[in-house]
C-alpha atoms as a PDB file:
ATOM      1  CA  UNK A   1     -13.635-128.858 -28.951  1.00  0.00           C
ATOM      2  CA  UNK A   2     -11.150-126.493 -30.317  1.00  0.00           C
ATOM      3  CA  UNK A   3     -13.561-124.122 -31.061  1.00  0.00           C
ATOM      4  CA  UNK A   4     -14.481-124.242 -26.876  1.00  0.00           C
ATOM      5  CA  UNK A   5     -10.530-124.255 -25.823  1.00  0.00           C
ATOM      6  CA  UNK A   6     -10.249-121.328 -28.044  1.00  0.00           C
ATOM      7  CA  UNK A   7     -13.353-119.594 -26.452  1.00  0.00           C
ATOM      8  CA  UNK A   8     -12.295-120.305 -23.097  1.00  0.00           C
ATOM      9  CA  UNK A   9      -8.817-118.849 -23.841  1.00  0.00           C
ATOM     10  CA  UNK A  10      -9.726-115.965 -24.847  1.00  0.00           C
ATOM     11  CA  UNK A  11     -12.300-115.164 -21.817  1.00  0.00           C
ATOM     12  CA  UNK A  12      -9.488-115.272 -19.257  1.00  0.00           C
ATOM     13  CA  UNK A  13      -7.567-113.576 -21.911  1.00  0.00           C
ATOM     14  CA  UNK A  14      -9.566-110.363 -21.504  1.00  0.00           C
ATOM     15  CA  UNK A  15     -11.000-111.238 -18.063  1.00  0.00           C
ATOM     16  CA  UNK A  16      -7.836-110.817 -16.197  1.00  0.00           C
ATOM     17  CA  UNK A  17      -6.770-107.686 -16.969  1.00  0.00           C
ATOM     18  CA  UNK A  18     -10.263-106.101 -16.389  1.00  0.00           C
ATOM     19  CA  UNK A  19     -10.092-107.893 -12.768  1.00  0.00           C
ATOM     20  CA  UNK A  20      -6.641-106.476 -12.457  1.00  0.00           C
ATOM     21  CA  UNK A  21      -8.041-102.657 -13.752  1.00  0.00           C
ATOM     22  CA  UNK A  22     -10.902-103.042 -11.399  1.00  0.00           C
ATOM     23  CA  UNK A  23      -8.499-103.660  -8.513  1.00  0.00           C
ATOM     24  CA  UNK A  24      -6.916-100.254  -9.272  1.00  0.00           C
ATOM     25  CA  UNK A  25      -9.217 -98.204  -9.609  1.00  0.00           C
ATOM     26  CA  UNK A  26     -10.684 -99.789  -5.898  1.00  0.00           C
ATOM     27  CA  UNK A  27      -7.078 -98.805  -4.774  1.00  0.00           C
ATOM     28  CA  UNK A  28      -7.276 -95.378  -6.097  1.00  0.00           C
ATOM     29  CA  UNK A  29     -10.738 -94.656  -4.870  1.00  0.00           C
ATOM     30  CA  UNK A  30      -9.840 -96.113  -1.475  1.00  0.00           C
ATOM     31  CA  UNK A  31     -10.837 -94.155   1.531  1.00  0.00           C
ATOM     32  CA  UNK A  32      -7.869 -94.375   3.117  1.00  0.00           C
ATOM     33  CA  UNK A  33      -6.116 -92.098   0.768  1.00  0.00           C
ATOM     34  CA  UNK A  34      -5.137 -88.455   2.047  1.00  0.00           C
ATOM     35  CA  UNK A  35      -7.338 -85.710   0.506  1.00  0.00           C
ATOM     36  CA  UNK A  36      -4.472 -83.452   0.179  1.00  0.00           C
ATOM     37  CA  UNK A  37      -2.702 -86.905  -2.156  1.00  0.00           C
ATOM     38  CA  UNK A  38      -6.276 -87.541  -3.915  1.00  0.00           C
ATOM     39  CA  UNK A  39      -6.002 -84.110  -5.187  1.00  0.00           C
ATOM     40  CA  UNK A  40      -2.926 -84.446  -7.269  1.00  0.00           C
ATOM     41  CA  UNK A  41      -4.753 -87.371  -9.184  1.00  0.00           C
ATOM     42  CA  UNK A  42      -5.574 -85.139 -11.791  1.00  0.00           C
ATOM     43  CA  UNK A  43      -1.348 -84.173 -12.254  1.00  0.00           C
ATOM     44  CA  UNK A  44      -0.062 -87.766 -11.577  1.00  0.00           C
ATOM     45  CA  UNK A  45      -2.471 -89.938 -13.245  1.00  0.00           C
ATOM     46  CA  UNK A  46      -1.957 -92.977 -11.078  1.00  0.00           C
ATOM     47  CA  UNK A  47      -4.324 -95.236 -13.193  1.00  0.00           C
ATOM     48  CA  UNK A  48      -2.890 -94.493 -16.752  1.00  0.00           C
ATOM     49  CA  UNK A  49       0.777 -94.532 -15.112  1.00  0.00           C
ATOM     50  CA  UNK A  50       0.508 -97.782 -13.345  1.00  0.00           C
ATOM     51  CA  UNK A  51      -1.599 -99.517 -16.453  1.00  0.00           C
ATOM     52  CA  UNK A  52       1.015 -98.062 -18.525  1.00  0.00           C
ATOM     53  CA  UNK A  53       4.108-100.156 -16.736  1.00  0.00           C
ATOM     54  CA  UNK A  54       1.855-103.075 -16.761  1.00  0.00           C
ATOM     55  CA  UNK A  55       0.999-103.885 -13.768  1.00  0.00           C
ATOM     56  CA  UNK A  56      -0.766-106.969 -12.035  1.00  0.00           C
ATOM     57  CA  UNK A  57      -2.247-107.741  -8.262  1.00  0.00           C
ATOM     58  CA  UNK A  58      -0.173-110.822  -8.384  1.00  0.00           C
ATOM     59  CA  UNK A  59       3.346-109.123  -9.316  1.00  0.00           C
ATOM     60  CA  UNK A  60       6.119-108.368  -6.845  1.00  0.00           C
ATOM     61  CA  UNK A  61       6.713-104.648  -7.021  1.00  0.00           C
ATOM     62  CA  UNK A  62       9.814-102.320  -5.182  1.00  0.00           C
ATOM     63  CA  UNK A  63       9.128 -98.472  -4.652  1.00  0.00           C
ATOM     64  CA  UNK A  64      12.324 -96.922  -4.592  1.00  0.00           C
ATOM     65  CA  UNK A  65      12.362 -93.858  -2.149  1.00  0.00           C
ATOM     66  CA  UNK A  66       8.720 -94.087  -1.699  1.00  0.00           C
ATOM     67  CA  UNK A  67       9.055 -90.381   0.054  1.00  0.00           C
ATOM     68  CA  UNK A  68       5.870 -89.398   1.499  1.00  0.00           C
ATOM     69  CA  UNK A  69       4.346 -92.599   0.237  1.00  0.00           C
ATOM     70  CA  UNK A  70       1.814 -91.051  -2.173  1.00  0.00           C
ATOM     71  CA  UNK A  71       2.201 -94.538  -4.393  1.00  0.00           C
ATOM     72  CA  UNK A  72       2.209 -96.348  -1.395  1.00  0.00           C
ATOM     73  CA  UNK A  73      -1.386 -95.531  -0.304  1.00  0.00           C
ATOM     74  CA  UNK A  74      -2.610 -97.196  -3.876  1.00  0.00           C
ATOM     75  CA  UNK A  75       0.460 -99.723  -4.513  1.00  0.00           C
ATOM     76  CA  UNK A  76      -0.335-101.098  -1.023  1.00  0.00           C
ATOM     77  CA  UNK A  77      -3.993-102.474  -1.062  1.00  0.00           C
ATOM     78  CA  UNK A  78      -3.652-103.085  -4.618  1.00  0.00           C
ATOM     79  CA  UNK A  79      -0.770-105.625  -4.086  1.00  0.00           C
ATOM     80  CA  UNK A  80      -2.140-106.925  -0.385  1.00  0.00           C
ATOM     81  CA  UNK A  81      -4.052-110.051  -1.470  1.00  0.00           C
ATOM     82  CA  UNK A  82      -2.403-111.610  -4.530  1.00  0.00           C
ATOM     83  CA  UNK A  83       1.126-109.446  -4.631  1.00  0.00           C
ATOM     84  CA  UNK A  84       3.978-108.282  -2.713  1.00  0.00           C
ATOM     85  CA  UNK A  85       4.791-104.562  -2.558  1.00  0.00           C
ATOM     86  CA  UNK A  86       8.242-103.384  -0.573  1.00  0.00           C
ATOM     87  CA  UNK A  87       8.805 -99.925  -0.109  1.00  0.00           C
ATOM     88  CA  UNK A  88      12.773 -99.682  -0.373  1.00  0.00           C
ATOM     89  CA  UNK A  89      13.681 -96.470   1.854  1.00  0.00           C
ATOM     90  CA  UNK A  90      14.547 -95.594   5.036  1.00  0.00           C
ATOM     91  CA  UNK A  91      14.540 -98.222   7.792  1.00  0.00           C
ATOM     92  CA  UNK A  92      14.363 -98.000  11.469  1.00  0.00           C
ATOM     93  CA  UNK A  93      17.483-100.174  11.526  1.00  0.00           C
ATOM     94  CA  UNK A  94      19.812 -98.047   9.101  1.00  0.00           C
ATOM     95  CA  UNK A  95      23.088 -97.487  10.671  1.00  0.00           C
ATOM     96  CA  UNK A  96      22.534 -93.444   9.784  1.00  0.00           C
ATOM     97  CA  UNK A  97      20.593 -91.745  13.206  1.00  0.00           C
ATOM     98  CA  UNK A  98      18.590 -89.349  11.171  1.00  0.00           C
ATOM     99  CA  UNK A  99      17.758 -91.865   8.604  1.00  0.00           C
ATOM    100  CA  UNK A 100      16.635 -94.409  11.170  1.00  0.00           C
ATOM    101  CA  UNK A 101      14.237 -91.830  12.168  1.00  0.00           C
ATOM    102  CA  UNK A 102      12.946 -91.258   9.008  1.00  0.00           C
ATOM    103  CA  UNK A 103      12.549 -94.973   8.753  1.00  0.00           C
ATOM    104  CA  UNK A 104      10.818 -95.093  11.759  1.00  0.00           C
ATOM    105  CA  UNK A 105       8.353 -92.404  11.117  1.00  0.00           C
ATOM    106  CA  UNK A 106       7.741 -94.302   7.804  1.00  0.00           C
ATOM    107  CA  UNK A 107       7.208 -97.645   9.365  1.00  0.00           C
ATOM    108  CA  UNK A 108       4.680 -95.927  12.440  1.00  0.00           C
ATOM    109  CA  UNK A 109       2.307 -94.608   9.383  1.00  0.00           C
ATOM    110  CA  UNK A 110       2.024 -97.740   8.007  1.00  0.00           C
ATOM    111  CA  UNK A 111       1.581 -99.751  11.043  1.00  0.00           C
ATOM    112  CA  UNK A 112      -1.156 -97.106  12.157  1.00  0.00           C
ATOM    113  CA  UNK A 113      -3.504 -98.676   9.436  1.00  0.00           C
ATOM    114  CA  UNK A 114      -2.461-102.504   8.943  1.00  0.00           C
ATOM    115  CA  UNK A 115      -6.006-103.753   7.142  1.00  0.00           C
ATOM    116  CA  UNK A 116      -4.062-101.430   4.032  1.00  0.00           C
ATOM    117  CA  UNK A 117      -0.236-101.607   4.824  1.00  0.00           C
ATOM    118  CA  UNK A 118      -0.363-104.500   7.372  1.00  0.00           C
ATOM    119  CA  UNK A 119       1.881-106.716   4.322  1.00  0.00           C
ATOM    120  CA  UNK A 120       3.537-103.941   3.064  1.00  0.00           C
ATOM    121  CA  UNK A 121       7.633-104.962   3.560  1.00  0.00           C
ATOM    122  CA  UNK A 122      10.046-102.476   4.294  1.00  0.00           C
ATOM    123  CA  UNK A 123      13.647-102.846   2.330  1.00  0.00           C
ATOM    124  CA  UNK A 124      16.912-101.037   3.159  1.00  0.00           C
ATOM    125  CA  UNK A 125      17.811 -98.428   0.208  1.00  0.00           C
ATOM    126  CA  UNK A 126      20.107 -95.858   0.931  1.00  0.00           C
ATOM    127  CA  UNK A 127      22.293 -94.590  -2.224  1.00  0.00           C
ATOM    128  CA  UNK A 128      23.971 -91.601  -0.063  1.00  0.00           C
ATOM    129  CA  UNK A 129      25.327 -94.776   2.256  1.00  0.00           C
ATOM    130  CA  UNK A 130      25.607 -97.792  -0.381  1.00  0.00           C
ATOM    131  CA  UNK A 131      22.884 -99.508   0.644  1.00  0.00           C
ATOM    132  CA  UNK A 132      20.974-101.536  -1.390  1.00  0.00           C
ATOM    133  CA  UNK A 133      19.679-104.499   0.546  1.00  0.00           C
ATOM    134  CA  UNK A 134      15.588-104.376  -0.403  1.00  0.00           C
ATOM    135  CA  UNK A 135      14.868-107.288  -2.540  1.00  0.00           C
ATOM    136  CA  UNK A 136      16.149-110.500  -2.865  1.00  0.00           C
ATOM    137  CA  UNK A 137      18.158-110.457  -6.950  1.00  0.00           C
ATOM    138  CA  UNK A 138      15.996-111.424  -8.972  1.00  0.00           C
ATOM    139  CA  UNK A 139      12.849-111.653  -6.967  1.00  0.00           C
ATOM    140  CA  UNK A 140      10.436-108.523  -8.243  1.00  0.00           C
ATOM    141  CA  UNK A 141       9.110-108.176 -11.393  1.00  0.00           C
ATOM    142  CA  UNK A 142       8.590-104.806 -11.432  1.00  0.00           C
ATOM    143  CA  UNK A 143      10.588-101.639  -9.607  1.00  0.00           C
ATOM    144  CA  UNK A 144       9.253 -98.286  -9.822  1.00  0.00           C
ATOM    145  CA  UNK A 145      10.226 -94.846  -8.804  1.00  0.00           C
ATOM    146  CA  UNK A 146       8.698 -91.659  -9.273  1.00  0.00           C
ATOM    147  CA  UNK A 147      10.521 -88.439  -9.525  1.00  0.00           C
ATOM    148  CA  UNK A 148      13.421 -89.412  -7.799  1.00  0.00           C
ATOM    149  CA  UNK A 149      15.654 -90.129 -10.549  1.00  0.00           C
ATOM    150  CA  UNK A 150      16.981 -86.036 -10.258  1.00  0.00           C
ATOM    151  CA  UNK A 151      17.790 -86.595  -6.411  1.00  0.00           C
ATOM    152  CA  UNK A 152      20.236 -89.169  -7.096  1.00  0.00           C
ATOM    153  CA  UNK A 153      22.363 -86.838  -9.186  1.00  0.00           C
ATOM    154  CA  UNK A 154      23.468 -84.450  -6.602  1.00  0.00           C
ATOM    155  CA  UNK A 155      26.885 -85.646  -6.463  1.00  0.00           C
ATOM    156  CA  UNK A 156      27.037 -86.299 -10.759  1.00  0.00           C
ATOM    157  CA  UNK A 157      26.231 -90.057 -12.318  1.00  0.00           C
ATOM    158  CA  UNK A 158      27.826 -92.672 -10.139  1.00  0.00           C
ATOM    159  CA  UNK A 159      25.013 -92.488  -7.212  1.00  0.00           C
ATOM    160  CA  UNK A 160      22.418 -92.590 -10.079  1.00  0.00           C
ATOM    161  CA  UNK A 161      24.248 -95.530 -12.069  1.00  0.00           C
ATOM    162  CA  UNK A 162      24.436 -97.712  -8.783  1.00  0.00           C
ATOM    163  CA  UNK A 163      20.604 -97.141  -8.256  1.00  0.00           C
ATOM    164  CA  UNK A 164      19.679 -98.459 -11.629  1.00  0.00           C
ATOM    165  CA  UNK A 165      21.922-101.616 -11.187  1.00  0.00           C
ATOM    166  CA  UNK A 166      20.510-102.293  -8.293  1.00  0.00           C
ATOM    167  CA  UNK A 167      16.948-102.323  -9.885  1.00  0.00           C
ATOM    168  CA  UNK A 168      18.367-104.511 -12.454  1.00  0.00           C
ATOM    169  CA  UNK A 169      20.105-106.862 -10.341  1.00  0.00           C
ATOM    170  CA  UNK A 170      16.439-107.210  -8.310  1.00  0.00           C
ATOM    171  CA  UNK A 171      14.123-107.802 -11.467  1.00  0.00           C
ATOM    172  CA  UNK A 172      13.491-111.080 -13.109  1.00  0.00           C
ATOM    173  CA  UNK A 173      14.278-111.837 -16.576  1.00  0.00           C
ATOM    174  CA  UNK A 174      11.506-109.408 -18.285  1.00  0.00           C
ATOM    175  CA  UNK A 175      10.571-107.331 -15.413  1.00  0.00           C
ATOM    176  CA  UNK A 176       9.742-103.706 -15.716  1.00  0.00           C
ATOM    177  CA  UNK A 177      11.624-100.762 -14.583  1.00  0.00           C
ATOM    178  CA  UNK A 178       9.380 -98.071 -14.574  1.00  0.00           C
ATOM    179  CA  UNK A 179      10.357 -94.010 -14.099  1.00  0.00           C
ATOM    180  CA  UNK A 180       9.125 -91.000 -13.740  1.00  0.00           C
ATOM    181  CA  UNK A 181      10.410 -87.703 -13.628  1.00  0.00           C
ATOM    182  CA  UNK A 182      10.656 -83.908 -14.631  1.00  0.00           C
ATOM    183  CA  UNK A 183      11.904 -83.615 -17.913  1.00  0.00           C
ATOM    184  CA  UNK A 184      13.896 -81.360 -19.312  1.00  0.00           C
ATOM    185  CA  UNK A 185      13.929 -80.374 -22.980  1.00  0.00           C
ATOM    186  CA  UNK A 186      16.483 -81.791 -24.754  1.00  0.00           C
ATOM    187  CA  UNK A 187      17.126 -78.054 -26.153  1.00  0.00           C
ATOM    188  CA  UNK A 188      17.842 -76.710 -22.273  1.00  0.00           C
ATOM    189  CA  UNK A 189      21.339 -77.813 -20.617  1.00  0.00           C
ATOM    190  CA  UNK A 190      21.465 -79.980 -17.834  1.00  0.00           C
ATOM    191  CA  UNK A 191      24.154 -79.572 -15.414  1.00  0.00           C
ATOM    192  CA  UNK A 192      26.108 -82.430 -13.761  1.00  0.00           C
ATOM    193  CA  UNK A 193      24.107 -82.513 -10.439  1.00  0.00           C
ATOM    194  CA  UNK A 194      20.613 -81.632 -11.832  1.00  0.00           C
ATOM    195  CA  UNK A 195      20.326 -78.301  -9.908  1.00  0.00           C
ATOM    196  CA  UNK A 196      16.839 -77.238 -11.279  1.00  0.00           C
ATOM    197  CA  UNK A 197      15.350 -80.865 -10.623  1.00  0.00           C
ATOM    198  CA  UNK A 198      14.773 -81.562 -14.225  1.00  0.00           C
ATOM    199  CA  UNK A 199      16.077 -83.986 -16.294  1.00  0.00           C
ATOM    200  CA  UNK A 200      17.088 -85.078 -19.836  1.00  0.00           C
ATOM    201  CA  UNK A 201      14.939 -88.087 -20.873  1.00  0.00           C
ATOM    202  CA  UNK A 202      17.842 -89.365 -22.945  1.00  0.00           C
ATOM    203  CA  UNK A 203      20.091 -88.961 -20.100  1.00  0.00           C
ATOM    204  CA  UNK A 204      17.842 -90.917 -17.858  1.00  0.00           C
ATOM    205  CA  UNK A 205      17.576 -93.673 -21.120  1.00  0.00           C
ATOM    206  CA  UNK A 206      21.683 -93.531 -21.316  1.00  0.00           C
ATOM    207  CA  UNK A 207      21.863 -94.549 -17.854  1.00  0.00           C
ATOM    208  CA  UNK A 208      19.434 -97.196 -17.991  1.00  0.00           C
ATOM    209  CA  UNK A 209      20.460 -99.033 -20.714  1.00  0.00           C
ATOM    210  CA  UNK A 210      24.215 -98.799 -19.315  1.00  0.00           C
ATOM    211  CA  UNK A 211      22.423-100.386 -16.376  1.00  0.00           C
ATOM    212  CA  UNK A 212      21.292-103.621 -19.044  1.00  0.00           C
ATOM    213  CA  UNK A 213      17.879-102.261 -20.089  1.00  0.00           C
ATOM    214  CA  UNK A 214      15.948-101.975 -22.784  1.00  0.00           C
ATOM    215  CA  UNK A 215      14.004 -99.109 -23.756  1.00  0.00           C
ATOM    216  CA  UNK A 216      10.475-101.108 -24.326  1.00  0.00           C
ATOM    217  CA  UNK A 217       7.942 -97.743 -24.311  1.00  0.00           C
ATOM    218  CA  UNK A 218       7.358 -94.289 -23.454  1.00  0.00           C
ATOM    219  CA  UNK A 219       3.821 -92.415 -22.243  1.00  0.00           C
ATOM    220  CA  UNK A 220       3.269 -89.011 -22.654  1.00  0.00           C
ATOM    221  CA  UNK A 221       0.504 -89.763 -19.866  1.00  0.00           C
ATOM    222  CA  UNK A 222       2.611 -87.187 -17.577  1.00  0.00           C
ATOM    223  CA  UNK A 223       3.087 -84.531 -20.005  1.00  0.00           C
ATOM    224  CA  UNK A 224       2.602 -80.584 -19.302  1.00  0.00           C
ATOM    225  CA  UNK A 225       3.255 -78.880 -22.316  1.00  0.00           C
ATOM    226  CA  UNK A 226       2.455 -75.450 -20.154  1.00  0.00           C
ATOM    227  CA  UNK A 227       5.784 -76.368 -18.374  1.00  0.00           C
ATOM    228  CA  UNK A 228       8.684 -74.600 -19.485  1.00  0.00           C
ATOM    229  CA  UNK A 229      11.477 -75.906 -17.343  1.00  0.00           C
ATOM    230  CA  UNK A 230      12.882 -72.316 -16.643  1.00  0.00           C
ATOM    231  CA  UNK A 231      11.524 -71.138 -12.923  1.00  0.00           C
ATOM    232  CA  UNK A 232      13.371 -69.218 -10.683  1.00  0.00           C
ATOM    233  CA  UNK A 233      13.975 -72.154  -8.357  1.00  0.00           C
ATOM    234  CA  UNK A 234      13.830 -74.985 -10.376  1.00  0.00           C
ATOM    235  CA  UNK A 235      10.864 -77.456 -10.214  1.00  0.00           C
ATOM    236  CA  UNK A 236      10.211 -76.295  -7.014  1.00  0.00           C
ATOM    237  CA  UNK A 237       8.745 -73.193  -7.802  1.00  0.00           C
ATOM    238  CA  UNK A 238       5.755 -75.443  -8.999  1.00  0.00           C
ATOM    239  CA  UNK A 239       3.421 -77.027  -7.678  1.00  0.00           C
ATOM    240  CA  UNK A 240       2.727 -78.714  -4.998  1.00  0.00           C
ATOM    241  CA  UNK A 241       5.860 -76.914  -3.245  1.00  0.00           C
ATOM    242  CA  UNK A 242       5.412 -73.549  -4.656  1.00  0.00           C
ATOM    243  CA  UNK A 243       8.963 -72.695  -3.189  1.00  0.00           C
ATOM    244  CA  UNK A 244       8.632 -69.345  -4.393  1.00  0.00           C
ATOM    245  CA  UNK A 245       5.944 -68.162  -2.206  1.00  0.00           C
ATOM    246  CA  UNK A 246       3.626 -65.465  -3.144  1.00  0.00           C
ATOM    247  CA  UNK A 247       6.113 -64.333  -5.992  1.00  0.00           C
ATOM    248  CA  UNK A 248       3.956 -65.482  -9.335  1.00  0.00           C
ATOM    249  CA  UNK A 249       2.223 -68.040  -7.278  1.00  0.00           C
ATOM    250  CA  UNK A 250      -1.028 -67.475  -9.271  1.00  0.00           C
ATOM    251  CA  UNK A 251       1.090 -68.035 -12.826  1.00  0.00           C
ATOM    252  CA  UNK A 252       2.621 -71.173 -11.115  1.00  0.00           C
ATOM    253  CA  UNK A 253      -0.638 -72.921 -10.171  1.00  0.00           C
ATOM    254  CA  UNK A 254      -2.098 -72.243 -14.067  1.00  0.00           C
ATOM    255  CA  UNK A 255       0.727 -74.369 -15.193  1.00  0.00           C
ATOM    256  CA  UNK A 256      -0.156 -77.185 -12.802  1.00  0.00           C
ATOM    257  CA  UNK A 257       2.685 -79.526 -11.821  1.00  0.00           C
ATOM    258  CA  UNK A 258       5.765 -80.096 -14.220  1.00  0.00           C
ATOM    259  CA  UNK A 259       6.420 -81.845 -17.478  1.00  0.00           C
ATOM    260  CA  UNK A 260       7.258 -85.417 -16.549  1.00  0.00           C
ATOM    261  CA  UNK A 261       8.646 -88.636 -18.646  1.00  0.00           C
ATOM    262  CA  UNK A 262       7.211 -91.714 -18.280  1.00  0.00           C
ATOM    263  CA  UNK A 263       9.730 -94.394 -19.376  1.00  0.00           C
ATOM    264  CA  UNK A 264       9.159 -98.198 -19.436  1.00  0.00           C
ATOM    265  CA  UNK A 265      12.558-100.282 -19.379  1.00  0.00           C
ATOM    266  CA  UNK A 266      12.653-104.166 -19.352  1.00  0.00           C
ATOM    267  CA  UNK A 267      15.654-106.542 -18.352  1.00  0.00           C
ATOM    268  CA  UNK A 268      15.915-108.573 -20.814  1.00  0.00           C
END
C-alpha cells in the first residue's frame, strides 16, 4: 500500500508541471498572438522566462506596466481557465486625462478578443501619480514586470522603491517577484535616473531586498553577451526601436536586442 501511495505521489508529482508546460507552450503558439510580437520570441524567451519564475495555470499573477501587452497575449489564455491574471496599468478611470486614454485604448484591445482576454482584470498602477490600487495585499502569488524597472528611475530611487513595496505588499507569503531588465555591467556607471535605460543588477537586488525580498535565483536565459551597453542613445538604439535610424542600423540588428537580467525574488 505504501509502495502504491508512493507511486501515485509521484505521478501527479511530475504530471502537473508537464500539464502546466503544455499550457504554455499552447499560449505561446496561440494564434492570436501579433506576428510582429511572435518574432521577438527568439530575444525574449517567453517559455524559459516564465518556467524560470515558476509559474502555474492556477496562480494569481500582476503585470506591472504591461505596455504594449506583449506578456499579456501569452499570460492571458494561459491564466483564463484555472488562474487570475491583472494587468496593473493604465485605467479608463485614472484621474490623469491622458492616462485614462491610455487605459482606455488598453481596455478596447482586450475587449476586441474576449474568448483570450475576456477574464483578464484591469488594476490601477500609476507610480508618476501614487497609485497603487491593483491587487488586493496579499492576494497574488506572483508579480512580474519586464523591462520596466529603468522607467521608474527617472526621477532617482523613491518612485522605484514605492513600486517594489507595492509588489510586496500584494504577494502572499512565498510569492514570486519576478524582473526583467537591461543590465548594465557592473564595471559601467549608472547615473541616478538611468538615462541610457540600463541598469545595475545589484542595484535592482538593493532595492528589492530593501523592499523585504529575498534573492531566491537568477537566469542568464536573457543574456546578450554581443551587448555592450554603450550606444549612442542608450538601449534604444537597439532593437526593436532602432532609435538611431539608418545610422549603424545593420551593426545594431547583429547584436539583437539587449543584455537583460532575469531575477527571481520571493517574500518570505
Amino acid at each position: 500500500m505504501k509502495r502504491i501511495l508512493a507511486a501515485a505521489m509521484l505521478a501527479a508529482t511530475v504530471s502537473a508541471p508537464a500539464l502546466a508546460d503544455d499550457a504554455l507552450k499552447a499560449a505561446i503558439a496561440g494564434s492570436h498572438r501579433s506576428p510582429e510580437n511572435v518574432k521577438r520570441d527568439v530575444y525574449r524567451h517567453p517559455y524559459e522566462t516564465l518556467t524560470f519564475f515558476g509559474i502555474r495555470p492556477d496562480m494569481t499573477v500582476v503585470e506591472l506596466s504591461p505596455g504594449g501587452g506583449w506578456y499579456t497575449e501569452i499570460l492571458a489564455p494561459y491564466l483564463r481557465e484555472r488562474g487570475k491574471l491583472i494587468a496593473a496599468g493604465a485605467t479608463p478611470e485614472s484621474k490623469t486625462p491622458i492616462v485614462a486614454r491610455s487605459g482606455e485604448r488598453f481596455k478596447q484591445r482586450l475587449d476586441a478578443n474576449p474568448a483570450v482576454y475576456g477574464k483578464v482584470q484591469l488594476g490601477a498602477f500609476e507610480p508618476s501619480n501614487g497609485v497603487f490600487n491593483y491587487a488586493p495585499k496579499g492576494g497574488a502569488d506572483m508579480v512580474l514586470t519586464f523591462r520596466n524597472v529603468h522607467n521608474w528611475t527617472e526621477d532617482g530611487d523613491a518612485r522605484l522603491k514605492a513600486v517594489f513595496k507595492s509588489a510586496y505588499d500584494a504577494l502572499k507569503p512565498g510569492g514570486v517577484f519576478g524582473v526583467v531588465d537591461h543590465r548594465l555591467p557592473a564595471s559601467k556607471k549608472q547615473d541616478a535616473t538611468a538615462s541610457t535605460g540600463y541598469v545595475h543588477e545589484a542595484y535592482v537586488t538593493k532595492i528589492a531586498e530593501a523592499a523585504g525580498f529575498k534573492l531566491a535565483a537568477k537566469s542568464e536565459v536573457n543574456a546578450n553577451p554581443k551587448d555592450t551597453a554603450d550606444h549612442k542613445g542608450g538601449v534604444w538604439a537597439l532593437p526593436p526601436t532602432l532609435a538611431n535610424k539608418d545610422v549603424d542600423a545593420d551593426k545594431y540588428r547583429a547584436i539583437g536586442e539587449s543584455d537583460r537580467m532575469t531575477l527571481k525574488f520571493v517574500k518570505p
